[in-house]
PDB file of N, CA and C in Angstrom:
ATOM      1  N   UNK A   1       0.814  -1.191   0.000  1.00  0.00           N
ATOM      2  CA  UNK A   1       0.000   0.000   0.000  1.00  0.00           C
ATOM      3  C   UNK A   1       0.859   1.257   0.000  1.00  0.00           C
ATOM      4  N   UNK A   2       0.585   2.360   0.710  1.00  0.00           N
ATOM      5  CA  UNK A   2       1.246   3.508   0.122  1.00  0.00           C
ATOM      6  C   UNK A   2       2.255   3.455   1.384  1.00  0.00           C
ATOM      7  N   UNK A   3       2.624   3.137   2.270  1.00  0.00           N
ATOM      8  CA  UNK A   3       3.493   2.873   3.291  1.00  0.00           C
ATOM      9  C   UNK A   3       4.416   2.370   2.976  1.00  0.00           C
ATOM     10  N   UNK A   4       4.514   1.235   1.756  1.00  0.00           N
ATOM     11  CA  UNK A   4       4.868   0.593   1.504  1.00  0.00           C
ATOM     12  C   UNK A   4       5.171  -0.682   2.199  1.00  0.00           C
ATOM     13  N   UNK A   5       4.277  -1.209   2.629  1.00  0.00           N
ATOM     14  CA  UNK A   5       4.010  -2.414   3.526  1.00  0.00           C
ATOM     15  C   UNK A   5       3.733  -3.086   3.008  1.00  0.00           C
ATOM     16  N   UNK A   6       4.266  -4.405   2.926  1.00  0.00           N
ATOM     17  CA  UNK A   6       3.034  -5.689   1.756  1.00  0.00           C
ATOM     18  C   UNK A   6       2.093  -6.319   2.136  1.00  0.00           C
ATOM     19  N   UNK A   7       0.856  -6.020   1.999  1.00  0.00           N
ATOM     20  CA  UNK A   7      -0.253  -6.445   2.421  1.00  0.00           C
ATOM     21  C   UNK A   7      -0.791  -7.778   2.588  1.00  0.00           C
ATOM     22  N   UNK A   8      -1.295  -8.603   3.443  1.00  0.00           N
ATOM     23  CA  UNK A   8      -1.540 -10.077   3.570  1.00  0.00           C
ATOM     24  C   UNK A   8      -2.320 -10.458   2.468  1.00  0.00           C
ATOM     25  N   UNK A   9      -2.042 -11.440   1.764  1.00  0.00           N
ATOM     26  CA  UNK A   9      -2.402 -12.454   0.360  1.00  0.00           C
ATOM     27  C   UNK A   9      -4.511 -11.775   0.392  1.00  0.00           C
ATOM     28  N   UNK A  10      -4.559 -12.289   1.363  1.00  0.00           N
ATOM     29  CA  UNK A  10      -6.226 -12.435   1.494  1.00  0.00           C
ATOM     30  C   UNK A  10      -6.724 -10.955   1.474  1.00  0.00           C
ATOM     31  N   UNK A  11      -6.138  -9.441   1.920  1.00  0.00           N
ATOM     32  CA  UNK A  11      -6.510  -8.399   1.828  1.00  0.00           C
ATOM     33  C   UNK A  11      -6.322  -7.771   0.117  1.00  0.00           C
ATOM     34  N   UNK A  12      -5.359  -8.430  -0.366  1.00  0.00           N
ATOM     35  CA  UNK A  12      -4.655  -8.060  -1.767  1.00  0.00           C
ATOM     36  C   UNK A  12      -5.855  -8.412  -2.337  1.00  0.00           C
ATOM     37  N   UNK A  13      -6.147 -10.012  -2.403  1.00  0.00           N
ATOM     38  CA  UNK A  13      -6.433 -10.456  -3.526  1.00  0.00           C
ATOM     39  C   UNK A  13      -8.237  -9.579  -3.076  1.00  0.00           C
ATOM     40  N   UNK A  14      -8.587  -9.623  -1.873  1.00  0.00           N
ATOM     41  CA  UNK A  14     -10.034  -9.041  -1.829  1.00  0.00           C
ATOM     42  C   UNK A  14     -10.261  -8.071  -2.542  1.00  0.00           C
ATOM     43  N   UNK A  15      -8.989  -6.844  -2.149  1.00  0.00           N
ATOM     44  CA  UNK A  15      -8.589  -5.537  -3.036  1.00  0.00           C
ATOM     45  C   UNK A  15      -9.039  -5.701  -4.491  1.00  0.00           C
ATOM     46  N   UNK A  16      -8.338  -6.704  -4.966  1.00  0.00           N
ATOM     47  CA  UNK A  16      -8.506  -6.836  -6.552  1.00  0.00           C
ATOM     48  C   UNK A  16      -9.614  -7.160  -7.032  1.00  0.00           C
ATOM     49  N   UNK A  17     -10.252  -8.066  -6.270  1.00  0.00           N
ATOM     50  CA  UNK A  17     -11.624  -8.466  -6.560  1.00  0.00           C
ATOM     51  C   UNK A  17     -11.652 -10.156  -6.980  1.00  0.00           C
ATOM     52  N   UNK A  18     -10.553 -10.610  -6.522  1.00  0.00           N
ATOM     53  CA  UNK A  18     -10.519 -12.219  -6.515  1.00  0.00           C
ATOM     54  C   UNK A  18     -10.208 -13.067  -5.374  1.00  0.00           C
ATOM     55  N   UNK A  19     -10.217 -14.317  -6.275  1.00  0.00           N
ATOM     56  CA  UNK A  19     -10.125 -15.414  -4.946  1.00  0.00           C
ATOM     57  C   UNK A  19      -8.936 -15.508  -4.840  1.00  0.00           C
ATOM     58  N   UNK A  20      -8.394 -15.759  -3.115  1.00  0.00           N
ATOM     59  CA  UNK A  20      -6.679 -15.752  -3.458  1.00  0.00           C
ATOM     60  C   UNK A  20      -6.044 -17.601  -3.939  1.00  0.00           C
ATOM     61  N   UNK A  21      -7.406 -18.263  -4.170  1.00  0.00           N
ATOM     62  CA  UNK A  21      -7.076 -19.335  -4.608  1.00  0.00           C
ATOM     63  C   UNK A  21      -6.610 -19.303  -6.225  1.00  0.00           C
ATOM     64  N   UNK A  22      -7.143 -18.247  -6.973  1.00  0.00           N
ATOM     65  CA  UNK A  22      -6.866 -18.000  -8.415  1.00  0.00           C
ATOM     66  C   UNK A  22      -5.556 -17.244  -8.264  1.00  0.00           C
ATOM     67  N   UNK A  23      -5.308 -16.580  -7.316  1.00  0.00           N
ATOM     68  CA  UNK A  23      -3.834 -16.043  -7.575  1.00  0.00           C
ATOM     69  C   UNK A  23      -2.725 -17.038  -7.291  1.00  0.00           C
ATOM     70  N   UNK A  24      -2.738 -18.111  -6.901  1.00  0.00           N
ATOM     71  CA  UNK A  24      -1.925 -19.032  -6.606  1.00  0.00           C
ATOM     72  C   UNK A  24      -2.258 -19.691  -8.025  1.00  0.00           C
ATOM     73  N   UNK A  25      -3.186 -20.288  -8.294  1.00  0.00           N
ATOM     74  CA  UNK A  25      -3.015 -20.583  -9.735  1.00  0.00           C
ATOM     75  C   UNK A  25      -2.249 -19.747 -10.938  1.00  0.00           C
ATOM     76  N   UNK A  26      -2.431 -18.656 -10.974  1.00  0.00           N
ATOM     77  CA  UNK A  26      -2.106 -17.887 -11.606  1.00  0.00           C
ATOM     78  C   UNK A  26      -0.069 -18.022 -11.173  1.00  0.00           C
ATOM     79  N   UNK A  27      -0.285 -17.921  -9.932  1.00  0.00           N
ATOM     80  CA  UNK A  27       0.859 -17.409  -9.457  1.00  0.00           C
ATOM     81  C   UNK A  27       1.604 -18.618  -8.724  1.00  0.00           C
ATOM     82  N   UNK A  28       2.275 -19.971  -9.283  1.00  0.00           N
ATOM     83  CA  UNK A  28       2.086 -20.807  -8.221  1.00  0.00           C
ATOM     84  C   UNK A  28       3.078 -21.084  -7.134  1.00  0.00           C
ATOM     85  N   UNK A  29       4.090 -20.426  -7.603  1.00  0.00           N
ATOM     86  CA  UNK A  29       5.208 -20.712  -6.853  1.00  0.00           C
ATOM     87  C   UNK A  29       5.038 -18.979  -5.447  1.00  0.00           C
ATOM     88  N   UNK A  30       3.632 -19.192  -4.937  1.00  0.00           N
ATOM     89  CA  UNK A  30       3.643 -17.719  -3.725  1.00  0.00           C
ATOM     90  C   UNK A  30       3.435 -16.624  -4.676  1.00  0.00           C
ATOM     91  N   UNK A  31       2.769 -16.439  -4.631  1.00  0.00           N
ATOM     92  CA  UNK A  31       1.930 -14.893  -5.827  1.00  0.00           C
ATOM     93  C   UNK A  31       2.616 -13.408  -5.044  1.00  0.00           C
ATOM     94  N   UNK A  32       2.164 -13.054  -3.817  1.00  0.00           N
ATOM     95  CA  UNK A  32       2.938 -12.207  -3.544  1.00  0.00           C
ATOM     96  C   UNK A  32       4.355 -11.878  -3.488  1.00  0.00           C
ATOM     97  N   UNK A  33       5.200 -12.960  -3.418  1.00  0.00           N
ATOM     98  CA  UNK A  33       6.638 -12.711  -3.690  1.00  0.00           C
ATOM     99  C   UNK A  33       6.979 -11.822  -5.133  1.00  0.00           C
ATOM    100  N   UNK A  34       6.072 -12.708  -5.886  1.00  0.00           N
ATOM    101  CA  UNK A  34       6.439 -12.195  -7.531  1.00  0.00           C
ATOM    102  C   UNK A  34       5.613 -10.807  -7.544  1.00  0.00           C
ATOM    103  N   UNK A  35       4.659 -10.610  -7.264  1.00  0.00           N
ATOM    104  CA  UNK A  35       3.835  -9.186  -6.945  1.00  0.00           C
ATOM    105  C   UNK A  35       4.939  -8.256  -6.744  1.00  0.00           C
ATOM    106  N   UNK A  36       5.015  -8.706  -5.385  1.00  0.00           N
ATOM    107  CA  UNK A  36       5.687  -7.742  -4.714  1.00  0.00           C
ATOM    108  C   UNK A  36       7.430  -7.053  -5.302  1.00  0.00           C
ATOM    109  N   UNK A  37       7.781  -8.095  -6.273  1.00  0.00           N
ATOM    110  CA  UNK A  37       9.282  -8.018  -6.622  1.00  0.00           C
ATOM    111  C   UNK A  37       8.901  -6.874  -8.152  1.00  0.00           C
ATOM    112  N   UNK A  38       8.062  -7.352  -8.460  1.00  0.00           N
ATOM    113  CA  UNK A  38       7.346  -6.887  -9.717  1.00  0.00           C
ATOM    114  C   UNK A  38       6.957  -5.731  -9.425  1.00  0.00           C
ATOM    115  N   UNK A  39       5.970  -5.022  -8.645  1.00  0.00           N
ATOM    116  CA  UNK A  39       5.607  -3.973  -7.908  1.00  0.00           C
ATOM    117  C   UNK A  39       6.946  -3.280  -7.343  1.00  0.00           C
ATOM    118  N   UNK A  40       8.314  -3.597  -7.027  1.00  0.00           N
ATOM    119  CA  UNK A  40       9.141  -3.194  -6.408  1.00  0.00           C
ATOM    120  C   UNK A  40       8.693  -3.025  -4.611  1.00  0.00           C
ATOM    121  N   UNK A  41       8.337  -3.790  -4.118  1.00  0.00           N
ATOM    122  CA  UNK A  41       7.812  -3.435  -2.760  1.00  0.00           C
ATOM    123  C   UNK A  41       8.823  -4.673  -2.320  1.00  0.00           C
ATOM    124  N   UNK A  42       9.358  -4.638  -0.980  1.00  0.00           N
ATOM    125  CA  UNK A  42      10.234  -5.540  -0.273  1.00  0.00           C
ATOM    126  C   UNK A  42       9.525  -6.742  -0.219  1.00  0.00           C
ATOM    127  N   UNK A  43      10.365  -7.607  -0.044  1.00  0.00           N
ATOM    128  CA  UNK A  43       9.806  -8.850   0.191  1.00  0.00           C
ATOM    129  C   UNK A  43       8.669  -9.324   1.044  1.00  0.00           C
ATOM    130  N   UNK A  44       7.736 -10.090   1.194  1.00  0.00           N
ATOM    131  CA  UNK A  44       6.617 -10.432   2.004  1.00  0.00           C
ATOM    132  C   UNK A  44       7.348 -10.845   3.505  1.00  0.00           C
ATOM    133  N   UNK A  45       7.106 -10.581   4.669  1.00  0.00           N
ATOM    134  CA  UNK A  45       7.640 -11.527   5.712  1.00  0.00           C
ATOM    135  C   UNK A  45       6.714 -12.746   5.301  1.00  0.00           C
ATOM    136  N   UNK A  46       7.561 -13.867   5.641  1.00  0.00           N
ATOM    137  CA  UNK A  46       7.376 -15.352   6.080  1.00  0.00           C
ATOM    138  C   UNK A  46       7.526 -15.806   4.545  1.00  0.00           C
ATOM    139  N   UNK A  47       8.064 -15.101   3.523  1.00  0.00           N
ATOM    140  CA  UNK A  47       8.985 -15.689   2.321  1.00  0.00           C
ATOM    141  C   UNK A  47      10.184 -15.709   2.420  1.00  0.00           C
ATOM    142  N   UNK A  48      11.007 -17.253   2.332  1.00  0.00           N
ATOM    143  CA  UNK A  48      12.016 -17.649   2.183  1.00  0.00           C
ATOM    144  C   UNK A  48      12.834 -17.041   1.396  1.00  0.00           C
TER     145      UNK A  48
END
């Protein structure tokens, strides 16, 4: 968000207007990691 904080999977994907089960499809290897690297926002805590 504008803090630049990375927001939990389930607030994102609500944000967007999907299921965060389709963003894992979409995204399968952890969707927010790649979001977030893509977006330039720091890494998610509790990604390896």
């Amino acid at each position: 968000d504008e803090d630049g904080v990375v927001p939990p999977i389930r607030k994102f994907a609500k944000a967007m207007g999907v299921d965060s089960k389709h963003l894992y499809d979409v995204f399968m290897k952890g969707p927010m990691k790649l979001i977030c690297k893509w977006g330039g926002l720091p890494k998610p805590t509790g990604c390896v």
